[in-house]
Every structure is written in C-alpha cells, then in structure tokens.
N, C-alpha and C. Protein backbone atom coordinates (compact mmCIF):
# COMPACT_ATOMS: atom_id res chain seq x y z
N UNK A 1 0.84 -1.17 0.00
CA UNK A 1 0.00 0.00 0.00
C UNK A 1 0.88 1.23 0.00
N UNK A 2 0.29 2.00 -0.97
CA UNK A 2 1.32 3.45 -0.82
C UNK A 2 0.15 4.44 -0.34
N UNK A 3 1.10 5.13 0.75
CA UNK A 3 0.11 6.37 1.09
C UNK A 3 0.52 7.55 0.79
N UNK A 4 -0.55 8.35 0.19
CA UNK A 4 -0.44 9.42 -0.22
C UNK A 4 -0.87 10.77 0.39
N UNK A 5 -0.04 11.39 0.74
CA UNK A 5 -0.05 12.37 1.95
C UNK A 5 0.75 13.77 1.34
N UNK A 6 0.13 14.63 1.73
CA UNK A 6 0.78 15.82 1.25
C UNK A 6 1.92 15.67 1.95
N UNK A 7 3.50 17.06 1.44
CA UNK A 7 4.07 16.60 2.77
C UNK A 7 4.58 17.59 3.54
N UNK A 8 4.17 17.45 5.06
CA UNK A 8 3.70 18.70 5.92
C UNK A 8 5.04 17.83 6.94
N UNK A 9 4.92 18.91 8.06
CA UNK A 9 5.70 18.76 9.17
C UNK A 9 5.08 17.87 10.21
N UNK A 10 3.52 17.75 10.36
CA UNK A 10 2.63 16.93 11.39
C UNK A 10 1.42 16.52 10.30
N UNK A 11 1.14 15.65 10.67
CA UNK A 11 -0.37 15.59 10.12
C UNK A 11 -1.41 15.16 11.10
N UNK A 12 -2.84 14.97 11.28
CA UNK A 12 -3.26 14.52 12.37
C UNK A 12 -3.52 13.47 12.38
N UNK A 13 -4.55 12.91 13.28
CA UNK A 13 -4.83 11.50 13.11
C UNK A 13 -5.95 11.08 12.42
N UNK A 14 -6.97 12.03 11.98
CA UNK A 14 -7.65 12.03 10.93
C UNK A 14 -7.25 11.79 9.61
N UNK A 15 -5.97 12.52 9.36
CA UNK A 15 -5.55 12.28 8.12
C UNK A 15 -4.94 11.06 7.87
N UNK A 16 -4.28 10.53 8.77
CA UNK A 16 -3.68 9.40 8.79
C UNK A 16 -4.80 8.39 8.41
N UNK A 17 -5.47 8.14 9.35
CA UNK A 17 -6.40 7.32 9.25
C UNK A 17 -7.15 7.26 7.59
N UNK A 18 -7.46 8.24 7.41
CA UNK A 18 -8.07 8.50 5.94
C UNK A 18 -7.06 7.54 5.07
N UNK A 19 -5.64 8.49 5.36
CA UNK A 19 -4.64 7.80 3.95
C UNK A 19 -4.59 6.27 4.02
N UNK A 20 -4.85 5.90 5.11
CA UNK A 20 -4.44 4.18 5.29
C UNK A 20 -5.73 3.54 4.96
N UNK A 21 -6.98 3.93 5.21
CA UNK A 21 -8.01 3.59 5.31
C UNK A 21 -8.82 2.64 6.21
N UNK A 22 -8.40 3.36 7.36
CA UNK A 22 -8.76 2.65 8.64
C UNK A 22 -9.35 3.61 9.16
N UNK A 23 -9.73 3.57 11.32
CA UNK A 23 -10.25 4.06 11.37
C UNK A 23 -9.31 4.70 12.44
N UNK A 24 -9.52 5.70 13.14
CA UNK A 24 -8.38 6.37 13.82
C UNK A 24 -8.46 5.88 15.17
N UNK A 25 -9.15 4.63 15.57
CA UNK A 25 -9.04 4.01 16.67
C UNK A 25 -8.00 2.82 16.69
N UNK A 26 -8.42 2.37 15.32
CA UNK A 26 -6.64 1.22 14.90
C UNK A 26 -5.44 2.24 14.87
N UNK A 27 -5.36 3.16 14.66
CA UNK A 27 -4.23 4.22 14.66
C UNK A 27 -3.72 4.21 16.26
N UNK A 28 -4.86 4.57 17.18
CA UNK A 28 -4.35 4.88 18.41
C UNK A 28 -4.33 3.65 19.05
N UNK A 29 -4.85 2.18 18.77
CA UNK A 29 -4.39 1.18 19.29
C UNK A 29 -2.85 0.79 19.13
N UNK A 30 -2.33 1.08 17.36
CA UNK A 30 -1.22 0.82 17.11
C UNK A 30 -0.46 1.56 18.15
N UNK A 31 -0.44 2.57 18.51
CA UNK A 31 0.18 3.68 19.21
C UNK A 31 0.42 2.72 20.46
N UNK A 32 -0.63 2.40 20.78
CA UNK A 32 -0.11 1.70 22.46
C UNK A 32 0.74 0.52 21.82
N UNK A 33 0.58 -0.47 21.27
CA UNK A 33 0.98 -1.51 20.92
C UNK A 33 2.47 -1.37 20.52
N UNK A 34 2.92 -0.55 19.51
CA UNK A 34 4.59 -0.80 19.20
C UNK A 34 4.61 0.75 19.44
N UNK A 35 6.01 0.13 20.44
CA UNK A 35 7.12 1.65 21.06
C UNK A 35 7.19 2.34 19.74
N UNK A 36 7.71 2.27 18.78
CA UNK A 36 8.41 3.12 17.47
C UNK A 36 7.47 3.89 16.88
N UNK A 37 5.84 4.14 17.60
CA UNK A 37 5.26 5.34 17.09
C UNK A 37 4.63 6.16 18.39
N UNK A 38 5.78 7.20 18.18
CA UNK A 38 5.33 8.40 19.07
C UNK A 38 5.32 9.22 18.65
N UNK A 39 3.67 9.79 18.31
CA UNK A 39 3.55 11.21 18.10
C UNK A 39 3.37 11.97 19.18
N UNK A 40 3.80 13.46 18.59
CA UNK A 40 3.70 14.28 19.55
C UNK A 40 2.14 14.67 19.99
N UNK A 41 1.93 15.13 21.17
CA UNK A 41 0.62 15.50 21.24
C UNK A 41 0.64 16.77 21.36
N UNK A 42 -0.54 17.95 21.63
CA UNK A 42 -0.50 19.42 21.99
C UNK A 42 -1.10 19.31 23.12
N UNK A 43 -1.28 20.63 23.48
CA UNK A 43 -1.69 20.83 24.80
C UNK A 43 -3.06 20.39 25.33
N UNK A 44 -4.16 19.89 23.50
CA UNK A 44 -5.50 19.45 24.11
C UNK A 44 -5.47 18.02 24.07
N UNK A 45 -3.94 17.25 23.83
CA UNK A 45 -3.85 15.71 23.56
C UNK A 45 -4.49 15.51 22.38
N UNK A 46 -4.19 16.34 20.94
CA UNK A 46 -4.27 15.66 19.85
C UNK A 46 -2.83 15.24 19.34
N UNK A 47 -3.37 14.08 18.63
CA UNK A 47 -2.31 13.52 18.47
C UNK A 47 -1.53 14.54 16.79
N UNK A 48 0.08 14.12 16.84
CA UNK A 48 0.63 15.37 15.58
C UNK A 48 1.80 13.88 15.09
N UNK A 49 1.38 13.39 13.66
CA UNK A 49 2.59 12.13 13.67
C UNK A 49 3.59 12.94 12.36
N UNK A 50 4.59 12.86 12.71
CA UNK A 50 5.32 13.20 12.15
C UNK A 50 5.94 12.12 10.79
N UNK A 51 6.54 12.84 9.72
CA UNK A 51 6.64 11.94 8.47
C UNK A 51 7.46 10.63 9.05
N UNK A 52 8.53 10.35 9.91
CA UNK A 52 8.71 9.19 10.13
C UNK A 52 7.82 8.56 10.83
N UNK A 53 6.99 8.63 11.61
CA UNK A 53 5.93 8.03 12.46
C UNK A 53 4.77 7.28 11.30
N UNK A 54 4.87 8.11 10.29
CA UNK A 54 4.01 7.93 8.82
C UNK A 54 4.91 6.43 8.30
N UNK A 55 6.13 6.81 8.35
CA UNK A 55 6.81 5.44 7.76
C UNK A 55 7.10 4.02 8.52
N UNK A 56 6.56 4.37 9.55
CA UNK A 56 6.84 3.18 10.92
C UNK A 56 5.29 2.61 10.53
N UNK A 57 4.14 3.34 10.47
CA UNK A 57 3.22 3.07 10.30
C UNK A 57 3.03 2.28 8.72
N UNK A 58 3.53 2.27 7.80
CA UNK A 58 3.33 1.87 6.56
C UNK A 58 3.77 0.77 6.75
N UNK A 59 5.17 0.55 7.64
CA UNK A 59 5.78 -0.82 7.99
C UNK A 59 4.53 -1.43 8.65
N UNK A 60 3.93 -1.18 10.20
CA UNK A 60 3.49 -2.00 10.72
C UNK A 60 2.48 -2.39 9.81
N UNK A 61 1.54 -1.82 9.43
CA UNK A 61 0.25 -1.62 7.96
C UNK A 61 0.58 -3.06 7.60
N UNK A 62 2.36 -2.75 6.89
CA UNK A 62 2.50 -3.78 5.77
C UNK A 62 2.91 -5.31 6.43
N UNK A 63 3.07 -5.63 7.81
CA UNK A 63 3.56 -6.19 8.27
C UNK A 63 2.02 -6.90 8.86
N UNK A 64 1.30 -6.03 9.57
CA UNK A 64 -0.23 -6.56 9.82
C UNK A 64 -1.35 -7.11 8.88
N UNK A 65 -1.40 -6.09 7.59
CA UNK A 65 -2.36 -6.42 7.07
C UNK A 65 -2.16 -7.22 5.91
N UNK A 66 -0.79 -6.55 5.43
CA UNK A 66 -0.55 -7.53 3.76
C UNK A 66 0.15 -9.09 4.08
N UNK A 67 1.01 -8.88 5.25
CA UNK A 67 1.58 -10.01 5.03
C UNK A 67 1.18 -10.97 6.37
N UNK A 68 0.10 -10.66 7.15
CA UNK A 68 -0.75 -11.58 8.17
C UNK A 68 0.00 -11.55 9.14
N UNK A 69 0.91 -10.83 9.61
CA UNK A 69 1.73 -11.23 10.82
C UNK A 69 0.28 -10.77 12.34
N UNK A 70 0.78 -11.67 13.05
CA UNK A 70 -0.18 -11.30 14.55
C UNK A 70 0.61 -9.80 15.00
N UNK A 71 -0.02 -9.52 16.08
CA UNK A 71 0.64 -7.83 16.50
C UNK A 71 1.54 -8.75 17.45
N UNK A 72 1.96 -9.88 17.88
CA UNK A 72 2.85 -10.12 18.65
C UNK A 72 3.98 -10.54 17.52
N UNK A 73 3.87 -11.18 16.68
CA UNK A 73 4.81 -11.69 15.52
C UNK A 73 5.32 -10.05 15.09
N UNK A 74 4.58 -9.36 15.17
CA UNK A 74 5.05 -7.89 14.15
C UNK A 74 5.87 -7.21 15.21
N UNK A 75 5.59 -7.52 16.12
CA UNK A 75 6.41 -6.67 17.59
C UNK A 75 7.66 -7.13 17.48
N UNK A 76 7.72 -8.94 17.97
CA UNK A 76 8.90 -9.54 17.52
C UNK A 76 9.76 -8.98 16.56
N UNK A 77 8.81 -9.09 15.27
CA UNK A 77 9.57 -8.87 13.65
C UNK A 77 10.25 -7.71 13.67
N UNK A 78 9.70 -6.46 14.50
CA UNK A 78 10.40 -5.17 14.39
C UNK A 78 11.63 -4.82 15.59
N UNK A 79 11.75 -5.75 16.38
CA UNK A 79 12.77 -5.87 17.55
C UNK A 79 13.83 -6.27 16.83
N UNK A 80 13.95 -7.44 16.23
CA UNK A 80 15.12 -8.59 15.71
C UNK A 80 15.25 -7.98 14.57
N UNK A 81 14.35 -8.02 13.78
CA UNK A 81 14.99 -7.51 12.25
C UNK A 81 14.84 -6.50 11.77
N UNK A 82 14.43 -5.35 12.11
CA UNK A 82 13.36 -4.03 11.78
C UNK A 82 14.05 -3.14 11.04
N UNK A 83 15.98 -3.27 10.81
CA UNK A 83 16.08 -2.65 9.49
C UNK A 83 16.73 -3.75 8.20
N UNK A 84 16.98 -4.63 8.51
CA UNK A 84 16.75 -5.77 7.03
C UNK A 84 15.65 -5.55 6.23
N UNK A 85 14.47 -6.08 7.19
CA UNK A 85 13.02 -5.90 6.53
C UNK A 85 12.89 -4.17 6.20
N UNK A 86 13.00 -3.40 7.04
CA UNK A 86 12.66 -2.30 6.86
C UNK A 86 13.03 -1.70 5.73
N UNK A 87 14.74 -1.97 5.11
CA UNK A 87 15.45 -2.26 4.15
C UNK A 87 14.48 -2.54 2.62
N UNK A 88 14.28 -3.97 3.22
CA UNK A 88 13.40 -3.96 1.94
C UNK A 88 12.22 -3.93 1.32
N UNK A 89 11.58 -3.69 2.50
CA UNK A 89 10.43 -2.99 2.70
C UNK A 89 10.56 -1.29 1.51
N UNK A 90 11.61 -0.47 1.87
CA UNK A 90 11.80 0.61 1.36
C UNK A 90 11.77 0.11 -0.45
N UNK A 91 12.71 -0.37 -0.06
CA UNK A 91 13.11 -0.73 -1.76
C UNK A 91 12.12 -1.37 -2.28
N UNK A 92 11.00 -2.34 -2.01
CA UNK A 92 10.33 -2.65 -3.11
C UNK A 92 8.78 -1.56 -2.94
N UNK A 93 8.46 -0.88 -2.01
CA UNK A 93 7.76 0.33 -2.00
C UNK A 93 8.39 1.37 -3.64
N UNK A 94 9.84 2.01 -3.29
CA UNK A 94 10.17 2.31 -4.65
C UNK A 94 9.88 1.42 -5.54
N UNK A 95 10.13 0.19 -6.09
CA UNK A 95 9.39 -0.15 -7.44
C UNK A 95 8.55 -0.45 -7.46
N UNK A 96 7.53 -0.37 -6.27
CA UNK A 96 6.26 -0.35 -6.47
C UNK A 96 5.52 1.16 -6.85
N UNK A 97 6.63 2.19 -6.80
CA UNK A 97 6.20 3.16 -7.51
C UNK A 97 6.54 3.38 -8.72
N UNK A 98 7.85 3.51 -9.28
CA UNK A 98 8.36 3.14 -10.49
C UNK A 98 7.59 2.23 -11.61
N UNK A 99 6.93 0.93 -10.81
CA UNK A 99 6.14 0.61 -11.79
C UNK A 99 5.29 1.12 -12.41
N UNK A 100 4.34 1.89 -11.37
CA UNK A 100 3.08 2.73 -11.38
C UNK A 100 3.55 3.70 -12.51
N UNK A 101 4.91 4.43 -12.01
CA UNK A 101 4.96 5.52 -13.20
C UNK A 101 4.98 4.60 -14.64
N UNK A 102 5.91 3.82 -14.70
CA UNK A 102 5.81 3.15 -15.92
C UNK A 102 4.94 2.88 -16.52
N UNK A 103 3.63 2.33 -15.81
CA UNK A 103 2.32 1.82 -16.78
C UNK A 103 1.43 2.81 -16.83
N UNK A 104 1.63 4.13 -16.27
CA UNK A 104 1.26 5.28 -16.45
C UNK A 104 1.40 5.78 -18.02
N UNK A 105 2.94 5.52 -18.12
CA UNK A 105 3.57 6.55 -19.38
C UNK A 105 3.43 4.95 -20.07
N UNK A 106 2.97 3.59 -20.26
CA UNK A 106 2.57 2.80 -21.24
C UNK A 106 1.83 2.92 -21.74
N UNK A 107 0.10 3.34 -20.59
CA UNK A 107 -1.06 4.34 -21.10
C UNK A 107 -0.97 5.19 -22.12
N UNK A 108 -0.19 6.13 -22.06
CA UNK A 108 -0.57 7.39 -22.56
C UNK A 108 0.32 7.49 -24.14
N UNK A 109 1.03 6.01 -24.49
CA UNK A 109 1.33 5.97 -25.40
C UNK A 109 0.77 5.13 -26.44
C-alpha cells in the first residue's frame, strides 16, 4: 500500500487514518501496541505524527495487514529484524512506484 499524503511537518490523526483507510481508533491502538510510534501530542492531547511516524506506520500496515503477521509476531519482527526488513520494505515500495509511473507513461502511449 502506498500512502499518499501531502508533505507537511505533522499531520493529524484524521488524516492518517483516511490515507491508510482505517479508522483512527486502529491508529491509536497501534500507538499503544509498538514503542516506534510516538507522536507528539499538543496541549489538548491531539495527536501530531510526524513523516517518520508515517513510515513506521506503513511498515506496521504492511507487516499486519498484507503479510498476516499477529501484533505479537510484528512486535517480535520489528525488535530482531526491523532494518533488514525495513530495508526492503523501502526498496520494493520504490518499485512499487516506479512501476506505477511506468504503466502510467505505457497508457498514454
């Protein structure tokens, strides 16, 4: 899944939720569940996730929903291996965009 997010300094948890297409209560469950997303809050406790908090989240996303891991397997997965995977996690996200452009500009020819 690629999310598409303008790109700002915070976004909220509305927006988040939107881009992933969940609901912003799986957002703030994730939050308790794995240490590696802390957003900041303000003074009325809204939550503010910052663009890496956005990319921790695409991991867990891709780690929960595409590839079935339990939230205890994904906890594990991100303790022991979290920049191998994370690694290539990145890299096939890029050609999963690259492709997109490609069959874009196959279209239009």
């Amino acid at each position: 899944m690629h999310v598409d997010l303008p790109e700002k300094r915070y976004y909220n948890i509305g927006e988040v939720a939107e881009a992933f297409s969940v609901n912003t209560s799986l957002i703030r469950f994730w939050e308790k569940e794995f240490d590696v997303l802390q957003p900041k809050k303000n003074a009325k406790g809204n939550r503010k996730f910052t663009p890496d908090d956005i990319k921790n989240l695409e991991f867990i996303y891709h780690l929960v929903k595409e590839r079935g891991f339990t939230l205890e397997g994904a906890k594990t997965h991100l303790k022991e291996n979290k920049q191998q995977t994370y690694d290539r996690f990145e890299i096939i996200r890029k050609l999963e965009t690259v492709k997109s452009e490609l069959l874009k500009i196959k279209e239009n020819l």
